[in-house]
N, C-alpha and C. Protein backbone atom coordinates (compact mmCIF):
# COMPACT_ATOMS: atom_id res chain seq x y z
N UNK A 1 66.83 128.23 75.90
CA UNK A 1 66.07 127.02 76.06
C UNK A 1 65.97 126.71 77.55
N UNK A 2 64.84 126.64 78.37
CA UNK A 2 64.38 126.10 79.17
C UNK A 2 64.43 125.02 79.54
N UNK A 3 64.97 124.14 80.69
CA UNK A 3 65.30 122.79 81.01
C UNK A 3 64.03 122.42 82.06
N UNK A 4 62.99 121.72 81.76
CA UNK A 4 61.86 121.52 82.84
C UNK A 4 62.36 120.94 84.02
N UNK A 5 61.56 121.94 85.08
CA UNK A 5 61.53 121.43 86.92
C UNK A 5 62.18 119.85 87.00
N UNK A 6 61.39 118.84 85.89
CA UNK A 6 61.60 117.77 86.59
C UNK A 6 62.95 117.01 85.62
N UNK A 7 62.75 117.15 84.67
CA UNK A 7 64.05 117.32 84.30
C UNK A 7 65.38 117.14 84.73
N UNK A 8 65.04 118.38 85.42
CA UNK A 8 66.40 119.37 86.33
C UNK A 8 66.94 118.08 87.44
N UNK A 9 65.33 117.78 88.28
CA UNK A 9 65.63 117.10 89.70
C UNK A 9 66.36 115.55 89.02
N UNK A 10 65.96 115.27 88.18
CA UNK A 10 66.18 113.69 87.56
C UNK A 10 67.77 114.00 87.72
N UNK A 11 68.03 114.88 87.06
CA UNK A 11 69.75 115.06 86.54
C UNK A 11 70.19 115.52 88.04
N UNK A 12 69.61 115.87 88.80
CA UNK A 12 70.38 116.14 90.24
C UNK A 12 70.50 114.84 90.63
N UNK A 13 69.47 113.91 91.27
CA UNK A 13 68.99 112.56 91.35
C UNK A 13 70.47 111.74 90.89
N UNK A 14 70.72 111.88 89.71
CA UNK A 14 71.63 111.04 88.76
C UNK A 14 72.59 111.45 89.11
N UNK A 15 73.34 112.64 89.69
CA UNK A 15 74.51 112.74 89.96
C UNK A 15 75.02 112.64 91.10
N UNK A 16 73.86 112.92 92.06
CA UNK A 16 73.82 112.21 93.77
C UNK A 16 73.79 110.51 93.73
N UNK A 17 73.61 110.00 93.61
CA UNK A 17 73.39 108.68 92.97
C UNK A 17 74.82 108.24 92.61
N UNK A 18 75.10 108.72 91.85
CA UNK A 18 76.59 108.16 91.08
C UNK A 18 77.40 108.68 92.04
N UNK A 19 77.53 110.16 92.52
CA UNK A 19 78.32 110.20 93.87
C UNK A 19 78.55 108.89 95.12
N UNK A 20 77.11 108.77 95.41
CA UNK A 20 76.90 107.68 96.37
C UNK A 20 77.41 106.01 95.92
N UNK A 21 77.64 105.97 94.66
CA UNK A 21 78.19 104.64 94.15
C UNK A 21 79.32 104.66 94.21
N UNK A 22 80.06 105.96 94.10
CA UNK A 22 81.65 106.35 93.83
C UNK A 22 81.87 105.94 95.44
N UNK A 23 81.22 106.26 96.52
CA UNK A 23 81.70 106.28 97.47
C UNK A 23 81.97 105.15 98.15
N UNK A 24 81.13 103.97 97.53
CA UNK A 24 81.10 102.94 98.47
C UNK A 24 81.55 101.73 97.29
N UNK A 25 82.10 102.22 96.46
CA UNK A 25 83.42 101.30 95.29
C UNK A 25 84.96 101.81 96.04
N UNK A 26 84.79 102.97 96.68
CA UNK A 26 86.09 103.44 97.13
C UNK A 26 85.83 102.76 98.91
N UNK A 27 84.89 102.15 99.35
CA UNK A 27 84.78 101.28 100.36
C UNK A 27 85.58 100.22 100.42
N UNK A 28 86.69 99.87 101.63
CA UNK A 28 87.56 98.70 101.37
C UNK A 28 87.04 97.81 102.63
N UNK A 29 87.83 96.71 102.98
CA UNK A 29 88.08 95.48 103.84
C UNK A 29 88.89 95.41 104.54
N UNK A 30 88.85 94.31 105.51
CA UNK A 30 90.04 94.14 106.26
C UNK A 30 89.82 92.82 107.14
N UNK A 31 90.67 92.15 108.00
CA UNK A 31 90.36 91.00 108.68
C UNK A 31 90.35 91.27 109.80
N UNK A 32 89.27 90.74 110.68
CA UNK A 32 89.22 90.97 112.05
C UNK A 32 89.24 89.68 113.33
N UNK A 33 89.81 89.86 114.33
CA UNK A 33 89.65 88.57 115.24
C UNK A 33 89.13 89.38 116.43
N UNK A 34 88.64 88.68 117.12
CA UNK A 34 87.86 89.19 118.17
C UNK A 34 87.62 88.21 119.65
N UNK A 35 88.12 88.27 120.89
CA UNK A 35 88.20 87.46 121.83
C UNK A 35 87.24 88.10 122.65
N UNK A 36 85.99 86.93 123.24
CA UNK A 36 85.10 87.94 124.37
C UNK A 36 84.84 87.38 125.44
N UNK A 37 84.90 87.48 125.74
CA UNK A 37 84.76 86.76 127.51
C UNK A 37 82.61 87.27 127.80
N UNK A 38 82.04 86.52 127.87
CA UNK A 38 80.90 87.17 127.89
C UNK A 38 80.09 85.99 129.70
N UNK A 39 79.80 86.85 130.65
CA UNK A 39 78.85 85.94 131.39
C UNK A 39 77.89 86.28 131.83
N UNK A 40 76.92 86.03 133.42
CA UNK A 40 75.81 86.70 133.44
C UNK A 40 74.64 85.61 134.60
N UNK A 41 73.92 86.58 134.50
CA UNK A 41 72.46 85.86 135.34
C UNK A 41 71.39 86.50 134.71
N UNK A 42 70.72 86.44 133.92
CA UNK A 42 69.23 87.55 133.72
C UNK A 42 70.30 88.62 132.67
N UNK A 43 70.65 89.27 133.36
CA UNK A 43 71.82 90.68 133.15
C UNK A 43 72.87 90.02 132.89
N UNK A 44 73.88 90.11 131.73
CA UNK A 44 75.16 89.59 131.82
C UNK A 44 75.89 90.88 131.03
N UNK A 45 77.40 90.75 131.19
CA UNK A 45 78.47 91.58 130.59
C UNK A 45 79.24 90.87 129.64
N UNK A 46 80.08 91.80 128.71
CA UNK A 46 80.86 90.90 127.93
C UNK A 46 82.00 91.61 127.90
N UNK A 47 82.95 91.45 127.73
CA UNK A 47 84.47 92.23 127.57
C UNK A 47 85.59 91.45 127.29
N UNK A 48 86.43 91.92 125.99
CA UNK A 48 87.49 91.09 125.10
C UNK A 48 88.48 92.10 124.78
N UNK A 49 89.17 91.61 123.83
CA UNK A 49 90.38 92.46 122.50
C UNK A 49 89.77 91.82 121.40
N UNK A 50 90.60 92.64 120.33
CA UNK A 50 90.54 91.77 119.37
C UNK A 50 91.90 92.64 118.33
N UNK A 51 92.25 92.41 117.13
CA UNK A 51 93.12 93.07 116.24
C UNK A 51 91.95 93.04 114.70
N UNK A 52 92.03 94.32 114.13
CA UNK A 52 91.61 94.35 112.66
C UNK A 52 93.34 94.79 112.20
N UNK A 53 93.28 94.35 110.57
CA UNK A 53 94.24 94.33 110.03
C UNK A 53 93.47 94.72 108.50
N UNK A 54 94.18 96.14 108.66
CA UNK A 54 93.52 96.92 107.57
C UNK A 54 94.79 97.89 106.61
N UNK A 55 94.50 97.54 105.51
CA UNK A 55 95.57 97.88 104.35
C UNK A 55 97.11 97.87 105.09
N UNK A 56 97.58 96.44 105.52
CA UNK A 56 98.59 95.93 105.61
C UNK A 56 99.12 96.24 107.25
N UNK A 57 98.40 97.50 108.15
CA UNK A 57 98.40 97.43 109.46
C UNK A 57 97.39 96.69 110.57
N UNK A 58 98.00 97.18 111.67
CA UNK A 58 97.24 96.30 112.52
C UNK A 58 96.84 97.23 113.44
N UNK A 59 95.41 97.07 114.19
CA UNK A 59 94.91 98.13 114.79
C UNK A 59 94.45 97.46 116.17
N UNK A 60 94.71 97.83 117.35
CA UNK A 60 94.55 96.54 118.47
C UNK A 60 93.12 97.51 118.84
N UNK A 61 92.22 96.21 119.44
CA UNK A 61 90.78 96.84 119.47
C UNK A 61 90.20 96.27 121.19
N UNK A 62 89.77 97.10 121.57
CA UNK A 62 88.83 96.70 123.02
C UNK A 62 87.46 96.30 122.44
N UNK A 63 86.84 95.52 123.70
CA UNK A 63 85.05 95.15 123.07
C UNK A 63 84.34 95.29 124.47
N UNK A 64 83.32 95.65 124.31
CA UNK A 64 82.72 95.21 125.80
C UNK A 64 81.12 95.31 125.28
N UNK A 65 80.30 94.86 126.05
CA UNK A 65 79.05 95.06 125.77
C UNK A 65 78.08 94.24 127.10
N UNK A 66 76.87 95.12 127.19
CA UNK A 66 75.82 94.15 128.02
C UNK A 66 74.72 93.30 127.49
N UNK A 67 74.61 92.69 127.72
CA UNK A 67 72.94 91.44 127.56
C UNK A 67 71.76 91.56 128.69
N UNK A 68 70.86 91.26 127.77
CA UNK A 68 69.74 90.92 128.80
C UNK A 68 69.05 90.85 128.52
N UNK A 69 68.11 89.37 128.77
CA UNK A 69 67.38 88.10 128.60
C UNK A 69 67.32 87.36 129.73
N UNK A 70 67.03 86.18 128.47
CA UNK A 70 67.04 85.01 129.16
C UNK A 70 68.88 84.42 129.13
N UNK A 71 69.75 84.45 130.16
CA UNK A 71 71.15 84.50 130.11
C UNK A 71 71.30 83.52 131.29
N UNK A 72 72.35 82.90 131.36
CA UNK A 72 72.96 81.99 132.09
C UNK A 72 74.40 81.36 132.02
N UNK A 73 75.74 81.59 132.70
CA UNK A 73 76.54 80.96 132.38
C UNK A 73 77.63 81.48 132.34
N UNK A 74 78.44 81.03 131.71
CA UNK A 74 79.86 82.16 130.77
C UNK A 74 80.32 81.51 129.55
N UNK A 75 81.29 82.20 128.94
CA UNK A 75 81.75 81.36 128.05
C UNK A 75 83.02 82.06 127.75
N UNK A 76 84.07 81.50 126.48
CA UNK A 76 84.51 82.46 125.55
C UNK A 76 84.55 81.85 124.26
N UNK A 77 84.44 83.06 123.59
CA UNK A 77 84.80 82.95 121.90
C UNK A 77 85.56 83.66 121.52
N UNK A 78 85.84 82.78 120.64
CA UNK A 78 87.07 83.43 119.65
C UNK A 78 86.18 83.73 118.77
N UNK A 79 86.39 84.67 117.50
CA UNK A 79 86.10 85.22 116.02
C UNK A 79 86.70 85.42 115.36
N UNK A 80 86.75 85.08 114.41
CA UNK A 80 87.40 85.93 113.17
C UNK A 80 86.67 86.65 111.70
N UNK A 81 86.91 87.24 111.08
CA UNK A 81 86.82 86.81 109.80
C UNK A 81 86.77 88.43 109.21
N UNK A 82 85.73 88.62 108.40
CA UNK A 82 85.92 90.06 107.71
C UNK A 82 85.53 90.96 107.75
N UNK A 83 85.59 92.52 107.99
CA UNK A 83 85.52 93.63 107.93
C UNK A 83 85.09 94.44 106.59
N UNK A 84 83.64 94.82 106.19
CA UNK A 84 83.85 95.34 104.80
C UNK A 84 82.89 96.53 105.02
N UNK A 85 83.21 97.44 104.40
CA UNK A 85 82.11 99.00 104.01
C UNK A 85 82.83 99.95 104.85
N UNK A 86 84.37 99.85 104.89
CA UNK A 86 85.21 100.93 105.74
C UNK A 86 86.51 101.42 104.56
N UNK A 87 86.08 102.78 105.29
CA UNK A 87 87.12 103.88 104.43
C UNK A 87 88.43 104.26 105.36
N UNK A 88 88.15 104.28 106.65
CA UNK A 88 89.76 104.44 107.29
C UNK A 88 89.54 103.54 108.83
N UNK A 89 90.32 102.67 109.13
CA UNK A 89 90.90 101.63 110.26
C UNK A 89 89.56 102.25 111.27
N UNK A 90 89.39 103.29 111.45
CA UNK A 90 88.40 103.88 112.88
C UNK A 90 86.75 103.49 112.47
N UNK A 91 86.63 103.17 111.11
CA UNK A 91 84.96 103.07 110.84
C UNK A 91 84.60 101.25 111.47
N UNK A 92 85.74 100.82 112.33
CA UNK A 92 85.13 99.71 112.49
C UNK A 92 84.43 99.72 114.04
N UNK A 93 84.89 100.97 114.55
CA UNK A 93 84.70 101.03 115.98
C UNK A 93 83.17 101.84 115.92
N UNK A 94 82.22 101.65 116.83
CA UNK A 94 81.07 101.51 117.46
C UNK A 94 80.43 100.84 118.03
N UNK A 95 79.08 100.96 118.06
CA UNK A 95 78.00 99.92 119.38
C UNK A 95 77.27 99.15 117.96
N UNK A 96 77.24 97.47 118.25
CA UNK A 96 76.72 96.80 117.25
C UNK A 96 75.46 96.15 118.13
N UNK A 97 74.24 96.25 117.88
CA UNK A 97 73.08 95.46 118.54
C UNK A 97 73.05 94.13 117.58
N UNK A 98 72.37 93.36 118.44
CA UNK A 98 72.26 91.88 118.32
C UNK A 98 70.89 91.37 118.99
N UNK A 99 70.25 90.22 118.40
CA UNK A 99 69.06 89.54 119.14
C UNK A 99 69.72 88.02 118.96
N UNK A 100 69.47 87.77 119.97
CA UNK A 100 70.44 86.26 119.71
C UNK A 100 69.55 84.68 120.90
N UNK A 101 70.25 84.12 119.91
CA UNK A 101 70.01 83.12 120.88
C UNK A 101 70.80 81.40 121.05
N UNK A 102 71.49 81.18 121.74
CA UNK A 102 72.76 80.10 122.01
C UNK A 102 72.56 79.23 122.45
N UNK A 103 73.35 77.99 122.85
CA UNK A 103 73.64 77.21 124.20
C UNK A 103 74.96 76.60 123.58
N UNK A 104 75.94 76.46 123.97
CA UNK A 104 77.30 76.38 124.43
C UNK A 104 77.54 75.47 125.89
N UNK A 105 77.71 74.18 125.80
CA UNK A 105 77.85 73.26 126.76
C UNK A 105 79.27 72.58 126.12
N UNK A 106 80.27 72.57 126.74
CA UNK A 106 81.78 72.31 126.37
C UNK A 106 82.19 73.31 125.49
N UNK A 107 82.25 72.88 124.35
CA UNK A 107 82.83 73.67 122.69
C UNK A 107 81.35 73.36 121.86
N UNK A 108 81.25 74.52 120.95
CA UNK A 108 80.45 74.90 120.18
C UNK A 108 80.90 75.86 118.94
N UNK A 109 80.30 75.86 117.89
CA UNK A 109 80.45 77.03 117.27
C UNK A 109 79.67 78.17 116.93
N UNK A 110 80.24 79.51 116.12
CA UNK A 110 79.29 80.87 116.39
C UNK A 110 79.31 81.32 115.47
N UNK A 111 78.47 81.89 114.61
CA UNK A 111 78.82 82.42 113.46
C UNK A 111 78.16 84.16 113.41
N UNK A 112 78.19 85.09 113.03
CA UNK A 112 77.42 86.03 113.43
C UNK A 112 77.56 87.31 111.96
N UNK A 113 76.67 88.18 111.93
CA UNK A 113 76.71 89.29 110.79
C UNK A 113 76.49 90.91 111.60
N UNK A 114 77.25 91.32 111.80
CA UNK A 114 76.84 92.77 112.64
C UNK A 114 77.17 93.95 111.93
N UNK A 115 76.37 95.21 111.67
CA UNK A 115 76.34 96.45 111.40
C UNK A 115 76.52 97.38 112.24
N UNK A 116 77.32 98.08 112.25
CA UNK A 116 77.52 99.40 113.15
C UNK A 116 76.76 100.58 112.62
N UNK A 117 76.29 101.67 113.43
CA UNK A 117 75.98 103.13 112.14
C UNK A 117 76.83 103.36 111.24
N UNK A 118 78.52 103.31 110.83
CA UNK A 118 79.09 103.58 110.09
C UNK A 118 79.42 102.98 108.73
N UNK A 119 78.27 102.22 108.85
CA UNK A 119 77.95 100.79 107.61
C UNK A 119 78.61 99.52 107.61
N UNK A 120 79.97 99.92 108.61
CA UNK A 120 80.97 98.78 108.57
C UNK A 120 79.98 97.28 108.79
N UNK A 121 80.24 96.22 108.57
CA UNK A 121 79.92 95.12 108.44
C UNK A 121 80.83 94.55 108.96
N UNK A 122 80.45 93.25 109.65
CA UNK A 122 81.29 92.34 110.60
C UNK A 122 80.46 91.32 110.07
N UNK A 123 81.43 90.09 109.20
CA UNK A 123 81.63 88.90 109.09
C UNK A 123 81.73 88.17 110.04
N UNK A 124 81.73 87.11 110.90
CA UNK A 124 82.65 86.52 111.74
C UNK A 124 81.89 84.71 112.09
N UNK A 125 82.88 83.81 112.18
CA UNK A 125 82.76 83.04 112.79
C UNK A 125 83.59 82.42 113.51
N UNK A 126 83.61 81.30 114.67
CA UNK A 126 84.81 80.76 115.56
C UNK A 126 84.23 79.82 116.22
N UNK A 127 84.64 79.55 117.33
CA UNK A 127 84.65 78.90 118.20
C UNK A 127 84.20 79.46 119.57
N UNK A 128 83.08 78.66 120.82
CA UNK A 128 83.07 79.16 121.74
C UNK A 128 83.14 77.69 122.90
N UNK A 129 83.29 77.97 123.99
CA UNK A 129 83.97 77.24 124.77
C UNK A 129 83.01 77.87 126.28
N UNK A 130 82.59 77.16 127.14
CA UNK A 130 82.37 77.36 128.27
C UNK A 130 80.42 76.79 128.71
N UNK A 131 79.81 77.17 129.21
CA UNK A 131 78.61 76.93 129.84
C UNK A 131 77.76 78.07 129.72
N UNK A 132 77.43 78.03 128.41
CA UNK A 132 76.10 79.47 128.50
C UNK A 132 74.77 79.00 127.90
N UNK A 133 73.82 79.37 128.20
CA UNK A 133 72.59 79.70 127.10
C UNK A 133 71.93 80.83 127.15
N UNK A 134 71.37 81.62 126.12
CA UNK A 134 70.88 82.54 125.89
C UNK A 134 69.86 82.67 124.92
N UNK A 135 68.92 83.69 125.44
CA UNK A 135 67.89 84.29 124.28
C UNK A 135 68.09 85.64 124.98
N UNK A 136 68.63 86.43 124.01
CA UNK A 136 69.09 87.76 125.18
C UNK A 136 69.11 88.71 123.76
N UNK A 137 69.16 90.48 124.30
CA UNK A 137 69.36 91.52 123.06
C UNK A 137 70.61 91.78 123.88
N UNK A 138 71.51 92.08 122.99
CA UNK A 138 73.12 92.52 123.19
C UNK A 138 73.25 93.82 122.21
N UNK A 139 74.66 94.27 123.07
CA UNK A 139 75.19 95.62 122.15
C UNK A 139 76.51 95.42 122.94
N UNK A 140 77.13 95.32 121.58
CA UNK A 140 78.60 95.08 121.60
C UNK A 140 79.69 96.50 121.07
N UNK A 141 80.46 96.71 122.04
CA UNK A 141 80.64 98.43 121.60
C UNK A 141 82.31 98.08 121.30
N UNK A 142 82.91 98.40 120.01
CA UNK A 142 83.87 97.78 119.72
C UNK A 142 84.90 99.61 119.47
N UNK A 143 86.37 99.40 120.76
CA UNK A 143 86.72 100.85 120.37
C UNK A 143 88.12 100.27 119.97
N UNK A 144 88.85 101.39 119.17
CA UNK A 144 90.52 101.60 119.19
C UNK A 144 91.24 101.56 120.47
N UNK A 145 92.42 100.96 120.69
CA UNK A 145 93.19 100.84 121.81
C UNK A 145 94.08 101.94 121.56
């Protein structure tokens, strides 16, 4: 008995598919905080730490990234919050782009959603503190210490 061409591809389809579901149910979480020091003219820089805390360890993290827009100022923020679509402590590290736009005069708050290529997802909100405004594109490059 003969199984037709398309058939065949459907049942390939269906088992790539269910692979790809298996993979990202076996996708876990973790909590992240994040400190950045970010300032600037036109051109600005940003550079922090932060700690993720992933299946009961703790992983100390560098950040840095550039802007550039419309920028003015400095500031810092704090972040926190969650880490999800990672399979081992290292899928949280890469370059996250951003289009943004602020103003921060005393204390303010920040809330933000970022994707890396490695699917990881960044939750986060906090607090920021200092003298900035912005309409700027950013890339925030987040590594292992």
């Amino acid at each position: 008995m003969r199984i037709p061409t398309m058939l065949k591809a459907a049942f390939i389809a269906l088992i790539v598919l269910a692979g790809a579901g298996l993979q990202e149910a076996r996708a876990d979480s973790g909590s992240i905080t994040l400190t950045i020091f970010k300032g600037g003219w036109i051109i600005g820089g940003s550079a922090g730490h932060g700690t993720l805390t992933y299946r009961g360890k703790s992983y100390p993290l560098s950040v840095g990234g550039l802007d550039y827009g419309l920028l003015f100022g400095g500031s810092k923020t704090v972040l926190s919050g969650r880490v999800s679509n990672i399979n081992k402590a290292s899928d949280v590290t890469g370059v996250y782009a951003a289009a943004g736009a602020g103003l921060a005069v005393g204390k303010g708050v920040r809330a933000i959603v970022l994707t890396n290529p490695k699917g990881a997802v960044l939750e986060l909100s906090g607090k920021q503190v200092g003298l900035m405004a912005n309409v700027d594109l950013s890339g925030l490059a987040i590594t292992m210490k």
